[in-house]
Structure formats: structure tokens, C-alpha cells
PDB file of N, CA and C in Angstrom:
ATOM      1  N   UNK A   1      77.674  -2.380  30.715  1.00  0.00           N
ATOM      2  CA  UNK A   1      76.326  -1.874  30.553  1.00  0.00           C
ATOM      3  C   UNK A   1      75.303  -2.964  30.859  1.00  0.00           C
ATOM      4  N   UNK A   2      75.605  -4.446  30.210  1.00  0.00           N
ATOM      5  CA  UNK A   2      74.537  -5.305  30.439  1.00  0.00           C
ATOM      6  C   UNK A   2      74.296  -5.876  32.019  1.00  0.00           C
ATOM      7  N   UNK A   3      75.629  -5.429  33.044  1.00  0.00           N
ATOM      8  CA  UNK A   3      75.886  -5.993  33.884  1.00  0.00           C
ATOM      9  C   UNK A   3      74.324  -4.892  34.694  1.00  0.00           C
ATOM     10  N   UNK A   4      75.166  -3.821  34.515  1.00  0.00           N
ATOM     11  CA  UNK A   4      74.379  -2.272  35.411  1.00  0.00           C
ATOM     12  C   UNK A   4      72.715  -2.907  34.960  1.00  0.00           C
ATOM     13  N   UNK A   5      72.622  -2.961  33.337  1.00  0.00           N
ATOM     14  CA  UNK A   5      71.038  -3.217  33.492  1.00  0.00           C
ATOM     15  C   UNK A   5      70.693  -4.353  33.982  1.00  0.00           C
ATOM     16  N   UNK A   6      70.901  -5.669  34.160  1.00  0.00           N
ATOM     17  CA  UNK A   6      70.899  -6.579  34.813  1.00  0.00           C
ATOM     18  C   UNK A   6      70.407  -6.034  36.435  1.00  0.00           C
ATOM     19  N   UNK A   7      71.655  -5.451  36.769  1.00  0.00           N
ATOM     20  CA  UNK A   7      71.557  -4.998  38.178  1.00  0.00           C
ATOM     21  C   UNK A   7      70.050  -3.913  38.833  1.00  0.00           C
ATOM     22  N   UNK A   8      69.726  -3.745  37.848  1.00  0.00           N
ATOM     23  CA  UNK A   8      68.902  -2.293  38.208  1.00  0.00           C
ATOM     24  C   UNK A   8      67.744  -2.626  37.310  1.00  0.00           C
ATOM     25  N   UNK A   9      67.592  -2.760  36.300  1.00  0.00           N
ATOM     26  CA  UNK A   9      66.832  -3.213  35.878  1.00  0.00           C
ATOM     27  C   UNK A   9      65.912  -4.359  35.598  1.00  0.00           C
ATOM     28  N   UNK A  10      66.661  -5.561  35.598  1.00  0.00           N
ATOM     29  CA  UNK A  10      66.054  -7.096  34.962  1.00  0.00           C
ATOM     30  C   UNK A  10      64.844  -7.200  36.013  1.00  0.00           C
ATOM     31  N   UNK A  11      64.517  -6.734  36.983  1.00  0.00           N
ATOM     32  CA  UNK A  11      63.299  -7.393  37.810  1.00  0.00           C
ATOM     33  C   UNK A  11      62.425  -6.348  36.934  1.00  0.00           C
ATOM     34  N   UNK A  12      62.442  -5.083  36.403  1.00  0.00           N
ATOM     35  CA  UNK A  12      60.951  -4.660  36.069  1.00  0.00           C
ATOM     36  C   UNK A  12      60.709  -5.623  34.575  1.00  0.00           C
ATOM     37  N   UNK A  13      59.109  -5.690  35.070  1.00  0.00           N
ATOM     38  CA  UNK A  13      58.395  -6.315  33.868  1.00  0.00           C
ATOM     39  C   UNK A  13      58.448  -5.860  32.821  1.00  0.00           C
ATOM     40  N   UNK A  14      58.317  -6.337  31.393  1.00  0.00           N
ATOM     41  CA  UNK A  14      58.295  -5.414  30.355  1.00  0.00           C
ATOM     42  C   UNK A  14      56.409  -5.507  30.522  1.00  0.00           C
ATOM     43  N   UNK A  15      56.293  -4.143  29.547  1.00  0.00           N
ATOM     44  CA  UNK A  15      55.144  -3.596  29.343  1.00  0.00           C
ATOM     45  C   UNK A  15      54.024  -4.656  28.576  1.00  0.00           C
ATOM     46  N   UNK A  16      54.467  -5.144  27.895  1.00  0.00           N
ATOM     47  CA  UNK A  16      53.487  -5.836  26.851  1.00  0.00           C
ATOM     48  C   UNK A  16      54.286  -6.613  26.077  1.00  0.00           C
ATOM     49  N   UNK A  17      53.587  -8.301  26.518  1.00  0.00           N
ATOM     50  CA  UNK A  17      54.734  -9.272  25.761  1.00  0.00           C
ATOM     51  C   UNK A  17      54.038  -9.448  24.730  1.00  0.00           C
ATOM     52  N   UNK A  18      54.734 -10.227  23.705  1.00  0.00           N
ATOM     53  CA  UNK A  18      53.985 -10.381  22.123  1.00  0.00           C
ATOM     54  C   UNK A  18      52.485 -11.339  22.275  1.00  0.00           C
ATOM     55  N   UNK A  19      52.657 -12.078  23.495  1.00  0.00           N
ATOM     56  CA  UNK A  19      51.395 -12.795  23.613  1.00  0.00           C
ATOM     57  C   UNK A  19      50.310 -12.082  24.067  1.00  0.00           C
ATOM     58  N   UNK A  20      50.371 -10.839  24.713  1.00  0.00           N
ATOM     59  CA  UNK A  20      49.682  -9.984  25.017  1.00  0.00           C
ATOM     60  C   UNK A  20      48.704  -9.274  24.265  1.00  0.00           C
ATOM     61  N   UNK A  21      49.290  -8.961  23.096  1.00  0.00           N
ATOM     62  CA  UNK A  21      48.939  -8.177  21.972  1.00  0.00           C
ATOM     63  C   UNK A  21      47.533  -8.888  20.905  1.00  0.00           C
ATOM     64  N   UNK A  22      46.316  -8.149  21.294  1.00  0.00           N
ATOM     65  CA  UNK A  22      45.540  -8.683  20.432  1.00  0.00           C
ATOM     66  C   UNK A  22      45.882  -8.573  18.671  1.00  0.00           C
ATOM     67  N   UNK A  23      45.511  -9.473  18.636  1.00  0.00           N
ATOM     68  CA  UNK A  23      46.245  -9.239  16.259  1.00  0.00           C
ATOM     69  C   UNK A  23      44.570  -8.361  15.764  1.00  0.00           C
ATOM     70  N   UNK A  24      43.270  -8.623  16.757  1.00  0.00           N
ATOM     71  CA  UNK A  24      42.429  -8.327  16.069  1.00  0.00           C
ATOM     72  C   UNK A  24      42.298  -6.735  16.323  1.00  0.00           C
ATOM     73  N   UNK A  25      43.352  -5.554  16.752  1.00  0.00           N
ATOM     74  CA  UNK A  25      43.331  -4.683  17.002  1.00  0.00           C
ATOM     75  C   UNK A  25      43.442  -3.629  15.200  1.00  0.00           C
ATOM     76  N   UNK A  26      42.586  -3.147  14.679  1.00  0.00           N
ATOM     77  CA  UNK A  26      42.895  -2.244  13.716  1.00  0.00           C
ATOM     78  C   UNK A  26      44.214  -1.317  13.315  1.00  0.00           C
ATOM     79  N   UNK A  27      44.560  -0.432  14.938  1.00  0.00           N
ATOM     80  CA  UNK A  27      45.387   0.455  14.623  1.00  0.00           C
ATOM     81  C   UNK A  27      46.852   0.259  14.954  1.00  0.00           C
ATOM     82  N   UNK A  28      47.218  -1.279  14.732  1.00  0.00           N
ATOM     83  CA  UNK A  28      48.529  -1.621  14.756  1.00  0.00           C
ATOM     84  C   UNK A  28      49.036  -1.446  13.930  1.00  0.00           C
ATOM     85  N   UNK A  29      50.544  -2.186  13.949  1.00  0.00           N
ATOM     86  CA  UNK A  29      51.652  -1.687  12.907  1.00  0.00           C
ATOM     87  C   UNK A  29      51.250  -2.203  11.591  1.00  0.00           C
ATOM     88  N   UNK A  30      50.474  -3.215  11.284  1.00  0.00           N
ATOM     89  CA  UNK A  30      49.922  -3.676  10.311  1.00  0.00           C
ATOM     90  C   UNK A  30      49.580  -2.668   9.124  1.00  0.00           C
ATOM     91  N   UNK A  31      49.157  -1.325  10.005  1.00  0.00           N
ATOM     92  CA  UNK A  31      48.275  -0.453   8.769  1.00  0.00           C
ATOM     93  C   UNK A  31      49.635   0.250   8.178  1.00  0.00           C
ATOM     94  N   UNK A  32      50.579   0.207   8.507  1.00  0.00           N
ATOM     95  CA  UNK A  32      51.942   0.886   7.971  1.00  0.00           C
ATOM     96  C   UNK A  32      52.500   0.115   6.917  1.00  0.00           C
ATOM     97  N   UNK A  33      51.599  -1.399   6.828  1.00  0.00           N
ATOM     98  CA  UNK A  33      52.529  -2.233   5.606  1.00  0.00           C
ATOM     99  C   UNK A  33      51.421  -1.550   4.160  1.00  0.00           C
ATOM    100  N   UNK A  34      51.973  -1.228   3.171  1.00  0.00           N
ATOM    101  CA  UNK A  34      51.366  -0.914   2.244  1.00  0.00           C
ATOM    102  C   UNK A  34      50.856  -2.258   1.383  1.00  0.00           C
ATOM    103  N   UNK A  35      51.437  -3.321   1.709  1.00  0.00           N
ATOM    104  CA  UNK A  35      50.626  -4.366   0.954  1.00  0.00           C
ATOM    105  C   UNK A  35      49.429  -4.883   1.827  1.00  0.00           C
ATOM    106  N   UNK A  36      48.942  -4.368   3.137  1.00  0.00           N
ATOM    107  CA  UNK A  36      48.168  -5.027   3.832  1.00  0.00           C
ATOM    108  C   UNK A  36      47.036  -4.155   3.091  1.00  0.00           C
ATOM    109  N   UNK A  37      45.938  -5.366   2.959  1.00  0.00           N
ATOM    110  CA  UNK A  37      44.220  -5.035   2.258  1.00  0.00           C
ATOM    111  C   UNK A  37      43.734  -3.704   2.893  1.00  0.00           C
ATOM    112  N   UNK A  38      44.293  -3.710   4.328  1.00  0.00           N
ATOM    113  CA  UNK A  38      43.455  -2.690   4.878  1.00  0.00           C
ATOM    114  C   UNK A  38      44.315  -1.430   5.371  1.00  0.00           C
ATOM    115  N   UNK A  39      45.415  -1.198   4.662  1.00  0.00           N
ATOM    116  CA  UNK A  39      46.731   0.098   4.649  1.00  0.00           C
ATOM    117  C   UNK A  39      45.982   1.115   4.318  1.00  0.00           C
ATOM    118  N   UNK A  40      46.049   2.277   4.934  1.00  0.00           N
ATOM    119  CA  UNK A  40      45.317   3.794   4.691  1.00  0.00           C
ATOM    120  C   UNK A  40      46.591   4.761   4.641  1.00  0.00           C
ATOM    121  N   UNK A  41      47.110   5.069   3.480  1.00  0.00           N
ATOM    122  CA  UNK A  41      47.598   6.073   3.160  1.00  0.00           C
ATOM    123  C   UNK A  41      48.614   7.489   5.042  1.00  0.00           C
ATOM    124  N   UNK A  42      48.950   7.604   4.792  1.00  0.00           N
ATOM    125  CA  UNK A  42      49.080   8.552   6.261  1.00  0.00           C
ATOM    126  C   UNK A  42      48.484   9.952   5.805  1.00  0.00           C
ATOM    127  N   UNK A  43      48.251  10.224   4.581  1.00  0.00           N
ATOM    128  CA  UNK A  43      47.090  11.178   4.171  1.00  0.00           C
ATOM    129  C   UNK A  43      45.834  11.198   4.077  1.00  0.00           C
ATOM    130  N   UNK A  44      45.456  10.190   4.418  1.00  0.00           N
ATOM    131  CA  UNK A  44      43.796  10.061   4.278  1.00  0.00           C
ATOM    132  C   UNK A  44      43.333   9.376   5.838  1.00  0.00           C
ATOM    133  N   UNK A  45      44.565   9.388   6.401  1.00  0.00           N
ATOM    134  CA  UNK A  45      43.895   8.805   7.745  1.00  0.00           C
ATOM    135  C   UNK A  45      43.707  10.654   8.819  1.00  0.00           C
ATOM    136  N   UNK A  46      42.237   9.911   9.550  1.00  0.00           N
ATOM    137  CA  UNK A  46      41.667  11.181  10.098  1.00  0.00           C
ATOM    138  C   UNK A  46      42.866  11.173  11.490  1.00  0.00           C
ATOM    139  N   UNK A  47      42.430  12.527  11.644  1.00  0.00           N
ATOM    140  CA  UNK A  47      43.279  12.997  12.898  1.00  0.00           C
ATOM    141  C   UNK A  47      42.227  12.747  13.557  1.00  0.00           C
ATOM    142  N   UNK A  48      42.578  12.492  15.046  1.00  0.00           N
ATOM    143  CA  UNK A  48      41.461  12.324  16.324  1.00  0.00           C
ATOM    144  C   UNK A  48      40.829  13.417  16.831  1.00  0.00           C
ATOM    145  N   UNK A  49      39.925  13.810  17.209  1.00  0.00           N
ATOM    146  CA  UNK A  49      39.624  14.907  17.679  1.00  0.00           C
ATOM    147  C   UNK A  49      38.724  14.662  19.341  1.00  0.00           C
ATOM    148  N   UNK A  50      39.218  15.302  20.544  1.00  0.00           N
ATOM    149  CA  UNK A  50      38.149  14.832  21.386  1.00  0.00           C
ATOM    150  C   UNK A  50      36.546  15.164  21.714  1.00  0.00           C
ATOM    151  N   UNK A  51      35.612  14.310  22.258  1.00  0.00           N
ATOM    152  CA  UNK A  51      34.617  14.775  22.521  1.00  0.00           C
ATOM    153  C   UNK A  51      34.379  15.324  23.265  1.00  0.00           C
ATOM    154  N   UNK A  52      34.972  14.328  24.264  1.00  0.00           N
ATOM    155  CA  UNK A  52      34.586  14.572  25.727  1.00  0.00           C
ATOM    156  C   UNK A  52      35.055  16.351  26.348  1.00  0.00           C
ATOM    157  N   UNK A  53      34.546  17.239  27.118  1.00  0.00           N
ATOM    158  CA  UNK A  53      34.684  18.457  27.342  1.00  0.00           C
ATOM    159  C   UNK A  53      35.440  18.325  28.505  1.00  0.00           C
ATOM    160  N   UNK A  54      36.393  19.229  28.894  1.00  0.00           N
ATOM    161  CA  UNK A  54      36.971  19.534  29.822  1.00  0.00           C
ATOM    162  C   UNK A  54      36.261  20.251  30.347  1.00  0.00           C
ATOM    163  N   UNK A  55      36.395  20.546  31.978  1.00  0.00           N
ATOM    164  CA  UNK A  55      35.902  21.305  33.399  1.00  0.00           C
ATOM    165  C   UNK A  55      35.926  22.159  32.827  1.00  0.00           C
ATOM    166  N   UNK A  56      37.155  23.298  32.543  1.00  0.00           N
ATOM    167  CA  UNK A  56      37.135  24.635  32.187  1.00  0.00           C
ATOM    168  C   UNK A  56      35.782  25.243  31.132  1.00  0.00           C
ATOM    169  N   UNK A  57      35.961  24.351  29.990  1.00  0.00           N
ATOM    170  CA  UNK A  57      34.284  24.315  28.945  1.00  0.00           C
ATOM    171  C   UNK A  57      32.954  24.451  29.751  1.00  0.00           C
ATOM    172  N   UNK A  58      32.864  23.259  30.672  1.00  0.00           N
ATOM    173  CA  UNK A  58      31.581  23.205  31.490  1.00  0.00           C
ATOM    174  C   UNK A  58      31.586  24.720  32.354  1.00  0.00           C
ATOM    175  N   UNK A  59      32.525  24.713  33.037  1.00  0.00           N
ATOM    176  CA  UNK A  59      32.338  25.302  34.114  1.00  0.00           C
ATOM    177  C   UNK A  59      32.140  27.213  33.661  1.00  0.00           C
ATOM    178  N   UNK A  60      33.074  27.099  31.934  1.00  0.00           N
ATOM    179  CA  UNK A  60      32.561  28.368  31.207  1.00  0.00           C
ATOM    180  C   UNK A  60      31.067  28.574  31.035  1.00  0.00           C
ATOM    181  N   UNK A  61      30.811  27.620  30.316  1.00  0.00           N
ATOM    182  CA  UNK A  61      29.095  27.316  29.874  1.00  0.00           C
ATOM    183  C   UNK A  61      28.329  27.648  31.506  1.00  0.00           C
ATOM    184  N   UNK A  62      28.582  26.891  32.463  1.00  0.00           N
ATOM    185  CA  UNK A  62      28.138  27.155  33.529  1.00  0.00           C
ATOM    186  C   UNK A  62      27.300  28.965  33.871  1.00  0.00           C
ATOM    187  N   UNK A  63      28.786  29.438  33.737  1.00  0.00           N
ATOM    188  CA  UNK A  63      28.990  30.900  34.280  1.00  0.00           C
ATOM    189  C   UNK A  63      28.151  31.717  33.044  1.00  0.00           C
ATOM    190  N   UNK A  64      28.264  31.091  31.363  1.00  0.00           N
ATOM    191  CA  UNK A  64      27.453  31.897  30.763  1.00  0.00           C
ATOM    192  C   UNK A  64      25.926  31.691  31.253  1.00  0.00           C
ATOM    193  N   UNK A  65      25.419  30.873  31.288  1.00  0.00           N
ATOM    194  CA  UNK A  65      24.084  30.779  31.710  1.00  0.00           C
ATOM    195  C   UNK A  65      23.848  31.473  33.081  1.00  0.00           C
ATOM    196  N   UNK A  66      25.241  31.268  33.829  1.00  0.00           N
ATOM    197  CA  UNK A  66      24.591  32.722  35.463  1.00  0.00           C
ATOM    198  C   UNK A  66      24.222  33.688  35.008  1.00  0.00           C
ATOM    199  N   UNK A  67      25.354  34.195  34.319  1.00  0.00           N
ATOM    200  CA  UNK A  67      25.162  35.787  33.390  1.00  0.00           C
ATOM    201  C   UNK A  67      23.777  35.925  33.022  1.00  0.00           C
ATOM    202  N   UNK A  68      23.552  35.145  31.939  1.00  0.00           N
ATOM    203  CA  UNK A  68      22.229  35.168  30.850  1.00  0.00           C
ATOM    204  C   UNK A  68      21.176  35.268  32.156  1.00  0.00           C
ATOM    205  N   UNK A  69      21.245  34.162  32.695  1.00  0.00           N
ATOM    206  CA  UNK A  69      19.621  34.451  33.747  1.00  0.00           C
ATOM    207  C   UNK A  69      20.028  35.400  35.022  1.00  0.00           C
ATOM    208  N   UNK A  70      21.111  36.229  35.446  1.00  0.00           N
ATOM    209  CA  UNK A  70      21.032  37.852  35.662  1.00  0.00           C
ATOM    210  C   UNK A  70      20.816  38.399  35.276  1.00  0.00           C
ATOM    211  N   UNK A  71      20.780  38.585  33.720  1.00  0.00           N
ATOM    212  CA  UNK A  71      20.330  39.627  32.767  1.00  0.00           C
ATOM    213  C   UNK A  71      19.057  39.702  32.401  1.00  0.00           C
ATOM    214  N   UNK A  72      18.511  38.005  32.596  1.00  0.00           N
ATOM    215  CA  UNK A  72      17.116  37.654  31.975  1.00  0.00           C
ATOM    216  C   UNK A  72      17.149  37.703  30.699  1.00  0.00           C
ATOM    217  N   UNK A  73      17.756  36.963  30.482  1.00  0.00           N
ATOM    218  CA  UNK A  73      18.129  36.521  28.844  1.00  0.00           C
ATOM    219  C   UNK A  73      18.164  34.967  29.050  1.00  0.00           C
ATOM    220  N   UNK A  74      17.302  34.546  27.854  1.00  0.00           N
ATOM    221  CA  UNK A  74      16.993  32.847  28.089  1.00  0.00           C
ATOM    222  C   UNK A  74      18.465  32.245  26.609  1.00  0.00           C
ATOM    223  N   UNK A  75      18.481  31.399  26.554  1.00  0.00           N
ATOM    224  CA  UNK A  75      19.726  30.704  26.206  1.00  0.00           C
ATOM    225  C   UNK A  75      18.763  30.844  24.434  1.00  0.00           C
ATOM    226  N   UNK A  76      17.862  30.809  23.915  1.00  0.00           N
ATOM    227  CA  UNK A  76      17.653  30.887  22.853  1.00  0.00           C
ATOM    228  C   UNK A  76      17.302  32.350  22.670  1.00  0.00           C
ATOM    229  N   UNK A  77      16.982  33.626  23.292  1.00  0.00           N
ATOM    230  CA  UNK A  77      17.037  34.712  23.205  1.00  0.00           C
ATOM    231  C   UNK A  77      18.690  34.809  22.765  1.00  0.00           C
ATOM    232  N   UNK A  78      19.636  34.811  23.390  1.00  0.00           N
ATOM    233  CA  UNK A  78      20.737  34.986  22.580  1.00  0.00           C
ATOM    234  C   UNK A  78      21.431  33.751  21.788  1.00  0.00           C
ATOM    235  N   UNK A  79      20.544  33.420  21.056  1.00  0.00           N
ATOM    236  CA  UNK A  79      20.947  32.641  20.186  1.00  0.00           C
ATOM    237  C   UNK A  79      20.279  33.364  18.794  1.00  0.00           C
ATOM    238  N   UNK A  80      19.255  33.442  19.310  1.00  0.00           N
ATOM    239  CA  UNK A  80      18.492  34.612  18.623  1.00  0.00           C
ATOM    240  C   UNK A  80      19.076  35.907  17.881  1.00  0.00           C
ATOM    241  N   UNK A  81      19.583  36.242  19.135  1.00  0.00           N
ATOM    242  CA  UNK A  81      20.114  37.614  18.460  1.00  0.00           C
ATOM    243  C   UNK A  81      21.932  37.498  18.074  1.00  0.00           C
ATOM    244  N   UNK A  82      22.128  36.567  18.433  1.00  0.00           N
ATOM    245  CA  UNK A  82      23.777  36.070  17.109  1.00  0.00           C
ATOM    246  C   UNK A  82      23.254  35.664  15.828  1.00  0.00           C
ATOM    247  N   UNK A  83      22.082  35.078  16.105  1.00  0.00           N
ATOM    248  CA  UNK A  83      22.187  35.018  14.508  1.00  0.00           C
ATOM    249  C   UNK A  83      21.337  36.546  14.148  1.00  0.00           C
ATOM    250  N   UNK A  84      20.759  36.735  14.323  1.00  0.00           N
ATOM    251  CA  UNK A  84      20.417  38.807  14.118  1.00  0.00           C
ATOM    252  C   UNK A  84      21.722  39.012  13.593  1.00  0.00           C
ATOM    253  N   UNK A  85      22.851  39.302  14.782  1.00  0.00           N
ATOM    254  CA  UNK A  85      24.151  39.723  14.223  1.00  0.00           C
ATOM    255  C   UNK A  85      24.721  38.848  13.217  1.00  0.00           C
ATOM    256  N   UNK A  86      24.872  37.977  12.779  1.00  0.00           N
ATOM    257  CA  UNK A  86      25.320  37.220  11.663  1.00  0.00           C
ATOM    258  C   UNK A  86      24.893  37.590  10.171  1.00  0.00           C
ATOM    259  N   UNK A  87      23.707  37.853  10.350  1.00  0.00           N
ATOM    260  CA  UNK A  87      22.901  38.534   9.103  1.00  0.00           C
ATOM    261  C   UNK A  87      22.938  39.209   8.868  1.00  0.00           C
ATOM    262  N   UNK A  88      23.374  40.477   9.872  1.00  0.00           N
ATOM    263  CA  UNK A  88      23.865  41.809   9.653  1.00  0.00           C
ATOM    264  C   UNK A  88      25.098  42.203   9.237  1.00  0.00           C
ATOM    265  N   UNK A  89      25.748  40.825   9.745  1.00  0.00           N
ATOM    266  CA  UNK A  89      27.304  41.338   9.221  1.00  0.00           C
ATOM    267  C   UNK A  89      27.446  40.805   7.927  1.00  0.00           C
ATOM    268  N   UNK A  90      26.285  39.396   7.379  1.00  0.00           N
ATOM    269  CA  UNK A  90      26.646  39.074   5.737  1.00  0.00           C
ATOM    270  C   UNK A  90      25.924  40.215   5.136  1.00  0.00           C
ATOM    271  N   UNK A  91      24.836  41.184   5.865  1.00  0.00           N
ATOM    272  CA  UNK A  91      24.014  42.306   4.758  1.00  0.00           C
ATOM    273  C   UNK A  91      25.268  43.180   4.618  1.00  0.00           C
ATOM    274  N   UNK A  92      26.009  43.665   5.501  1.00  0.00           N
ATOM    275  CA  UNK A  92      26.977  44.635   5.556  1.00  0.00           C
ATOM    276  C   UNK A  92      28.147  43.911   4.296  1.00  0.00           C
ATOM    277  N   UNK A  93      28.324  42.984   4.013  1.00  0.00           N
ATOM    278  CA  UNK A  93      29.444  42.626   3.693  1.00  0.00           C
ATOM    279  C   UNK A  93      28.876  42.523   1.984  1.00  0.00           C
ATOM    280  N   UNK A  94      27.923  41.899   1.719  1.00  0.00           N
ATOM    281  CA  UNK A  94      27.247  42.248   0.796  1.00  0.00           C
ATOM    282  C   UNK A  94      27.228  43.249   0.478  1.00  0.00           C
ATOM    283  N   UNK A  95      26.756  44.484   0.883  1.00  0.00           N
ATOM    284  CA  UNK A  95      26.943  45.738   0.506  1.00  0.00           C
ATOM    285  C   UNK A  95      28.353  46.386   0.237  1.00  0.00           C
ATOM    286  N   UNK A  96      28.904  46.342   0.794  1.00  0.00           N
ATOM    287  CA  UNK A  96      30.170  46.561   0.655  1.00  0.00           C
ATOM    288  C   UNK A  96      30.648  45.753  -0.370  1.00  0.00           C
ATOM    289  N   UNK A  97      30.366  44.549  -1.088  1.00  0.00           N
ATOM    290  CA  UNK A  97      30.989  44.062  -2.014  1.00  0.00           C
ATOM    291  C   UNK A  97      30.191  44.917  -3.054  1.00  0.00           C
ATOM    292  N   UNK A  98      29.273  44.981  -3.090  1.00  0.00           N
ATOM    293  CA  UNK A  98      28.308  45.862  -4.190  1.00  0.00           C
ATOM    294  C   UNK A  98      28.819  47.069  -4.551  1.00  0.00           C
ATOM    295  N   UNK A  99      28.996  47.174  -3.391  1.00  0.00           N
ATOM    296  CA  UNK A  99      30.258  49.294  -3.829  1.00  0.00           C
ATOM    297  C   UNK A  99      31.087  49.520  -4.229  1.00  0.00           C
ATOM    298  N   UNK A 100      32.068  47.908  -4.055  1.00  0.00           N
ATOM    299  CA  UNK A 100      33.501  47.667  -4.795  1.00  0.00           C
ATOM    300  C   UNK A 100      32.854  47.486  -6.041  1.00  0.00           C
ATOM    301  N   UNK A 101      31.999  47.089  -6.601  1.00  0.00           N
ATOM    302  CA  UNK A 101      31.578  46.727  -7.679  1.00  0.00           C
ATOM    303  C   UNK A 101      31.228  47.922  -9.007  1.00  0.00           C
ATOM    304  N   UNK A 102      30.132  48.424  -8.084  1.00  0.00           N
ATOM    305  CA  UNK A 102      29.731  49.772  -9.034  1.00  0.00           C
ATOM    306  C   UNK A 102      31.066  50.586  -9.129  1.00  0.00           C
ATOM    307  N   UNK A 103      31.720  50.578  -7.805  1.00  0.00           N
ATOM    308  CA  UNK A 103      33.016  51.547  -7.896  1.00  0.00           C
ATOM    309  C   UNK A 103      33.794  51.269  -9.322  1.00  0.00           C
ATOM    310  N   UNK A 104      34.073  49.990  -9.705  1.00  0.00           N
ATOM    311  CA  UNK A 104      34.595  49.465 -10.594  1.00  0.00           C
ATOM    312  C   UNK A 104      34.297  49.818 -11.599  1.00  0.00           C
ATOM    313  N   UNK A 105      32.851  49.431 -12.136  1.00  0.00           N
ATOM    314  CA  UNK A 105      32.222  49.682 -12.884  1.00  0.00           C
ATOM    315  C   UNK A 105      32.467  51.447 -13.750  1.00  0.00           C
ATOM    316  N   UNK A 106      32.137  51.884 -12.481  1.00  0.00           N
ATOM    317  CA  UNK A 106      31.802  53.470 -12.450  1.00  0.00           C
ATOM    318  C   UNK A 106      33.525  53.691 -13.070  1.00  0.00           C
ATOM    319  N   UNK A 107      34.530  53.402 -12.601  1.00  0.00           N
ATOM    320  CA  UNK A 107      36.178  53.509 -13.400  1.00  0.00           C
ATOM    321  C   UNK A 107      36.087  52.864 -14.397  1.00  0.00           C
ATOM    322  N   UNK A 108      35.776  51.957 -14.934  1.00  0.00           N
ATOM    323  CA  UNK A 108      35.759  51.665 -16.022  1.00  0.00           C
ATOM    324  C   UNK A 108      35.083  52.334 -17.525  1.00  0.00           C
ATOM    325  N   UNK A 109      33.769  52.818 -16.905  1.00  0.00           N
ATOM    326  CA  UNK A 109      33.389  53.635 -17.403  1.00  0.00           C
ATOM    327  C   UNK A 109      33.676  55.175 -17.960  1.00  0.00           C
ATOM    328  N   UNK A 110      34.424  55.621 -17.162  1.00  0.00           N
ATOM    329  CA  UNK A 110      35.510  56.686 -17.295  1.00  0.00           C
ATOM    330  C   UNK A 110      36.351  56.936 -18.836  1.00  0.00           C
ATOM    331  N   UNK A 111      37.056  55.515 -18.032  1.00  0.00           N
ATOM    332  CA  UNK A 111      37.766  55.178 -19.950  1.00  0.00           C
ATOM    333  C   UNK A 111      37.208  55.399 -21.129  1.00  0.00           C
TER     334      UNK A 111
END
């Protein structure tokens, strides 16, 4: 085996020699020692999330705004009216909790 990797292998470089490696880097193996000052739990450390948008996002957003200014609808006109619909669906939901309520009420009363 050592011969074959020798043979085929020994000319590629390794990736990153130990002198390579900055120590002043935060998210090294360091944070895995629980006695190091600055160890974060693997429960309390945040997951990454990206910012940056992919083409498909833009190029959606793009196509909503063709739409909107074919229709003649400005980008805060329907912003406008989602939140219209938002309010309508917490009045609706409200109400409907209110009916479960009296309904209740109204059976209890029975007894």
C-alpha cells in the first residue's frame, strides 16, 4: 500500500501544512476543547444562514415587478393590499375564535 501511494501519490501537495494555519482564526478546533475560555456549547452555537441571493431570487423578483408594472400596480400598492389581506385573515380568525367561545359558553350553560 505504502509503495502504490508513494507511487501515485507522494508528488501531490498536501492541502494545508501546520505552518499554514493561522492560530488567530476563531472557528478552529480550539472551540471543541471545553476547557478553552472561549468553548461555545454545540447548542448555543448559531447555524449560518446565507445572505447573499441567488439568480433564481433576483431573477423571480425581477419578473414580479414585470407583472406588477403590466398590471399597473406599484410595488407598495401591493404591499398595501397584503397587509389589507393579513388583517382580514387575523379579523376572520378572531372571529372565529369568538364563536368557539360563546359556542362554549352557550354548552355550558345548558348544564
Amino acid at each position: 500500500m505504502e509503495a502504490y501511494r508513494n507511487r501515485h501519490y507522494a508528488q501531490i501537495p498536501p492541502l494545508a501544512s501546520p505552518d499554514d494555519i493561522d492560530d488567530t482564526d476563531v472557528s478552529g478546533p480550539e472551540l471543541d476543547d471545553p476547557k478553552d475560555p472561549n468553548y461555545t456549547p454545540p447548542q448555543a452555537r448559531k447555524h449560518y444562514t446565507p445572505t447573499r441571493r441567488s439568480g433564481l431570487e433576483e431573477t423571480m423578483d425581477e419578473l414580479n415587478l414585470f407583472f406588477m408594472s403590466i398590471y399597473g400596480i406599484t410595488p407598495e400598492m401591493a404591499a398595501e393590499r397584503r397587509q389589507k389581506e393579513i388583517e382580514r385573515e387575523e379579523r376572520a380568525a378572531q372571529e372565529a375564535s369568538r364563536s368557539k367561545v360563546m359556542e362554549w359558553r352557550n354548552h355550558l350553560d345548558v348544564y
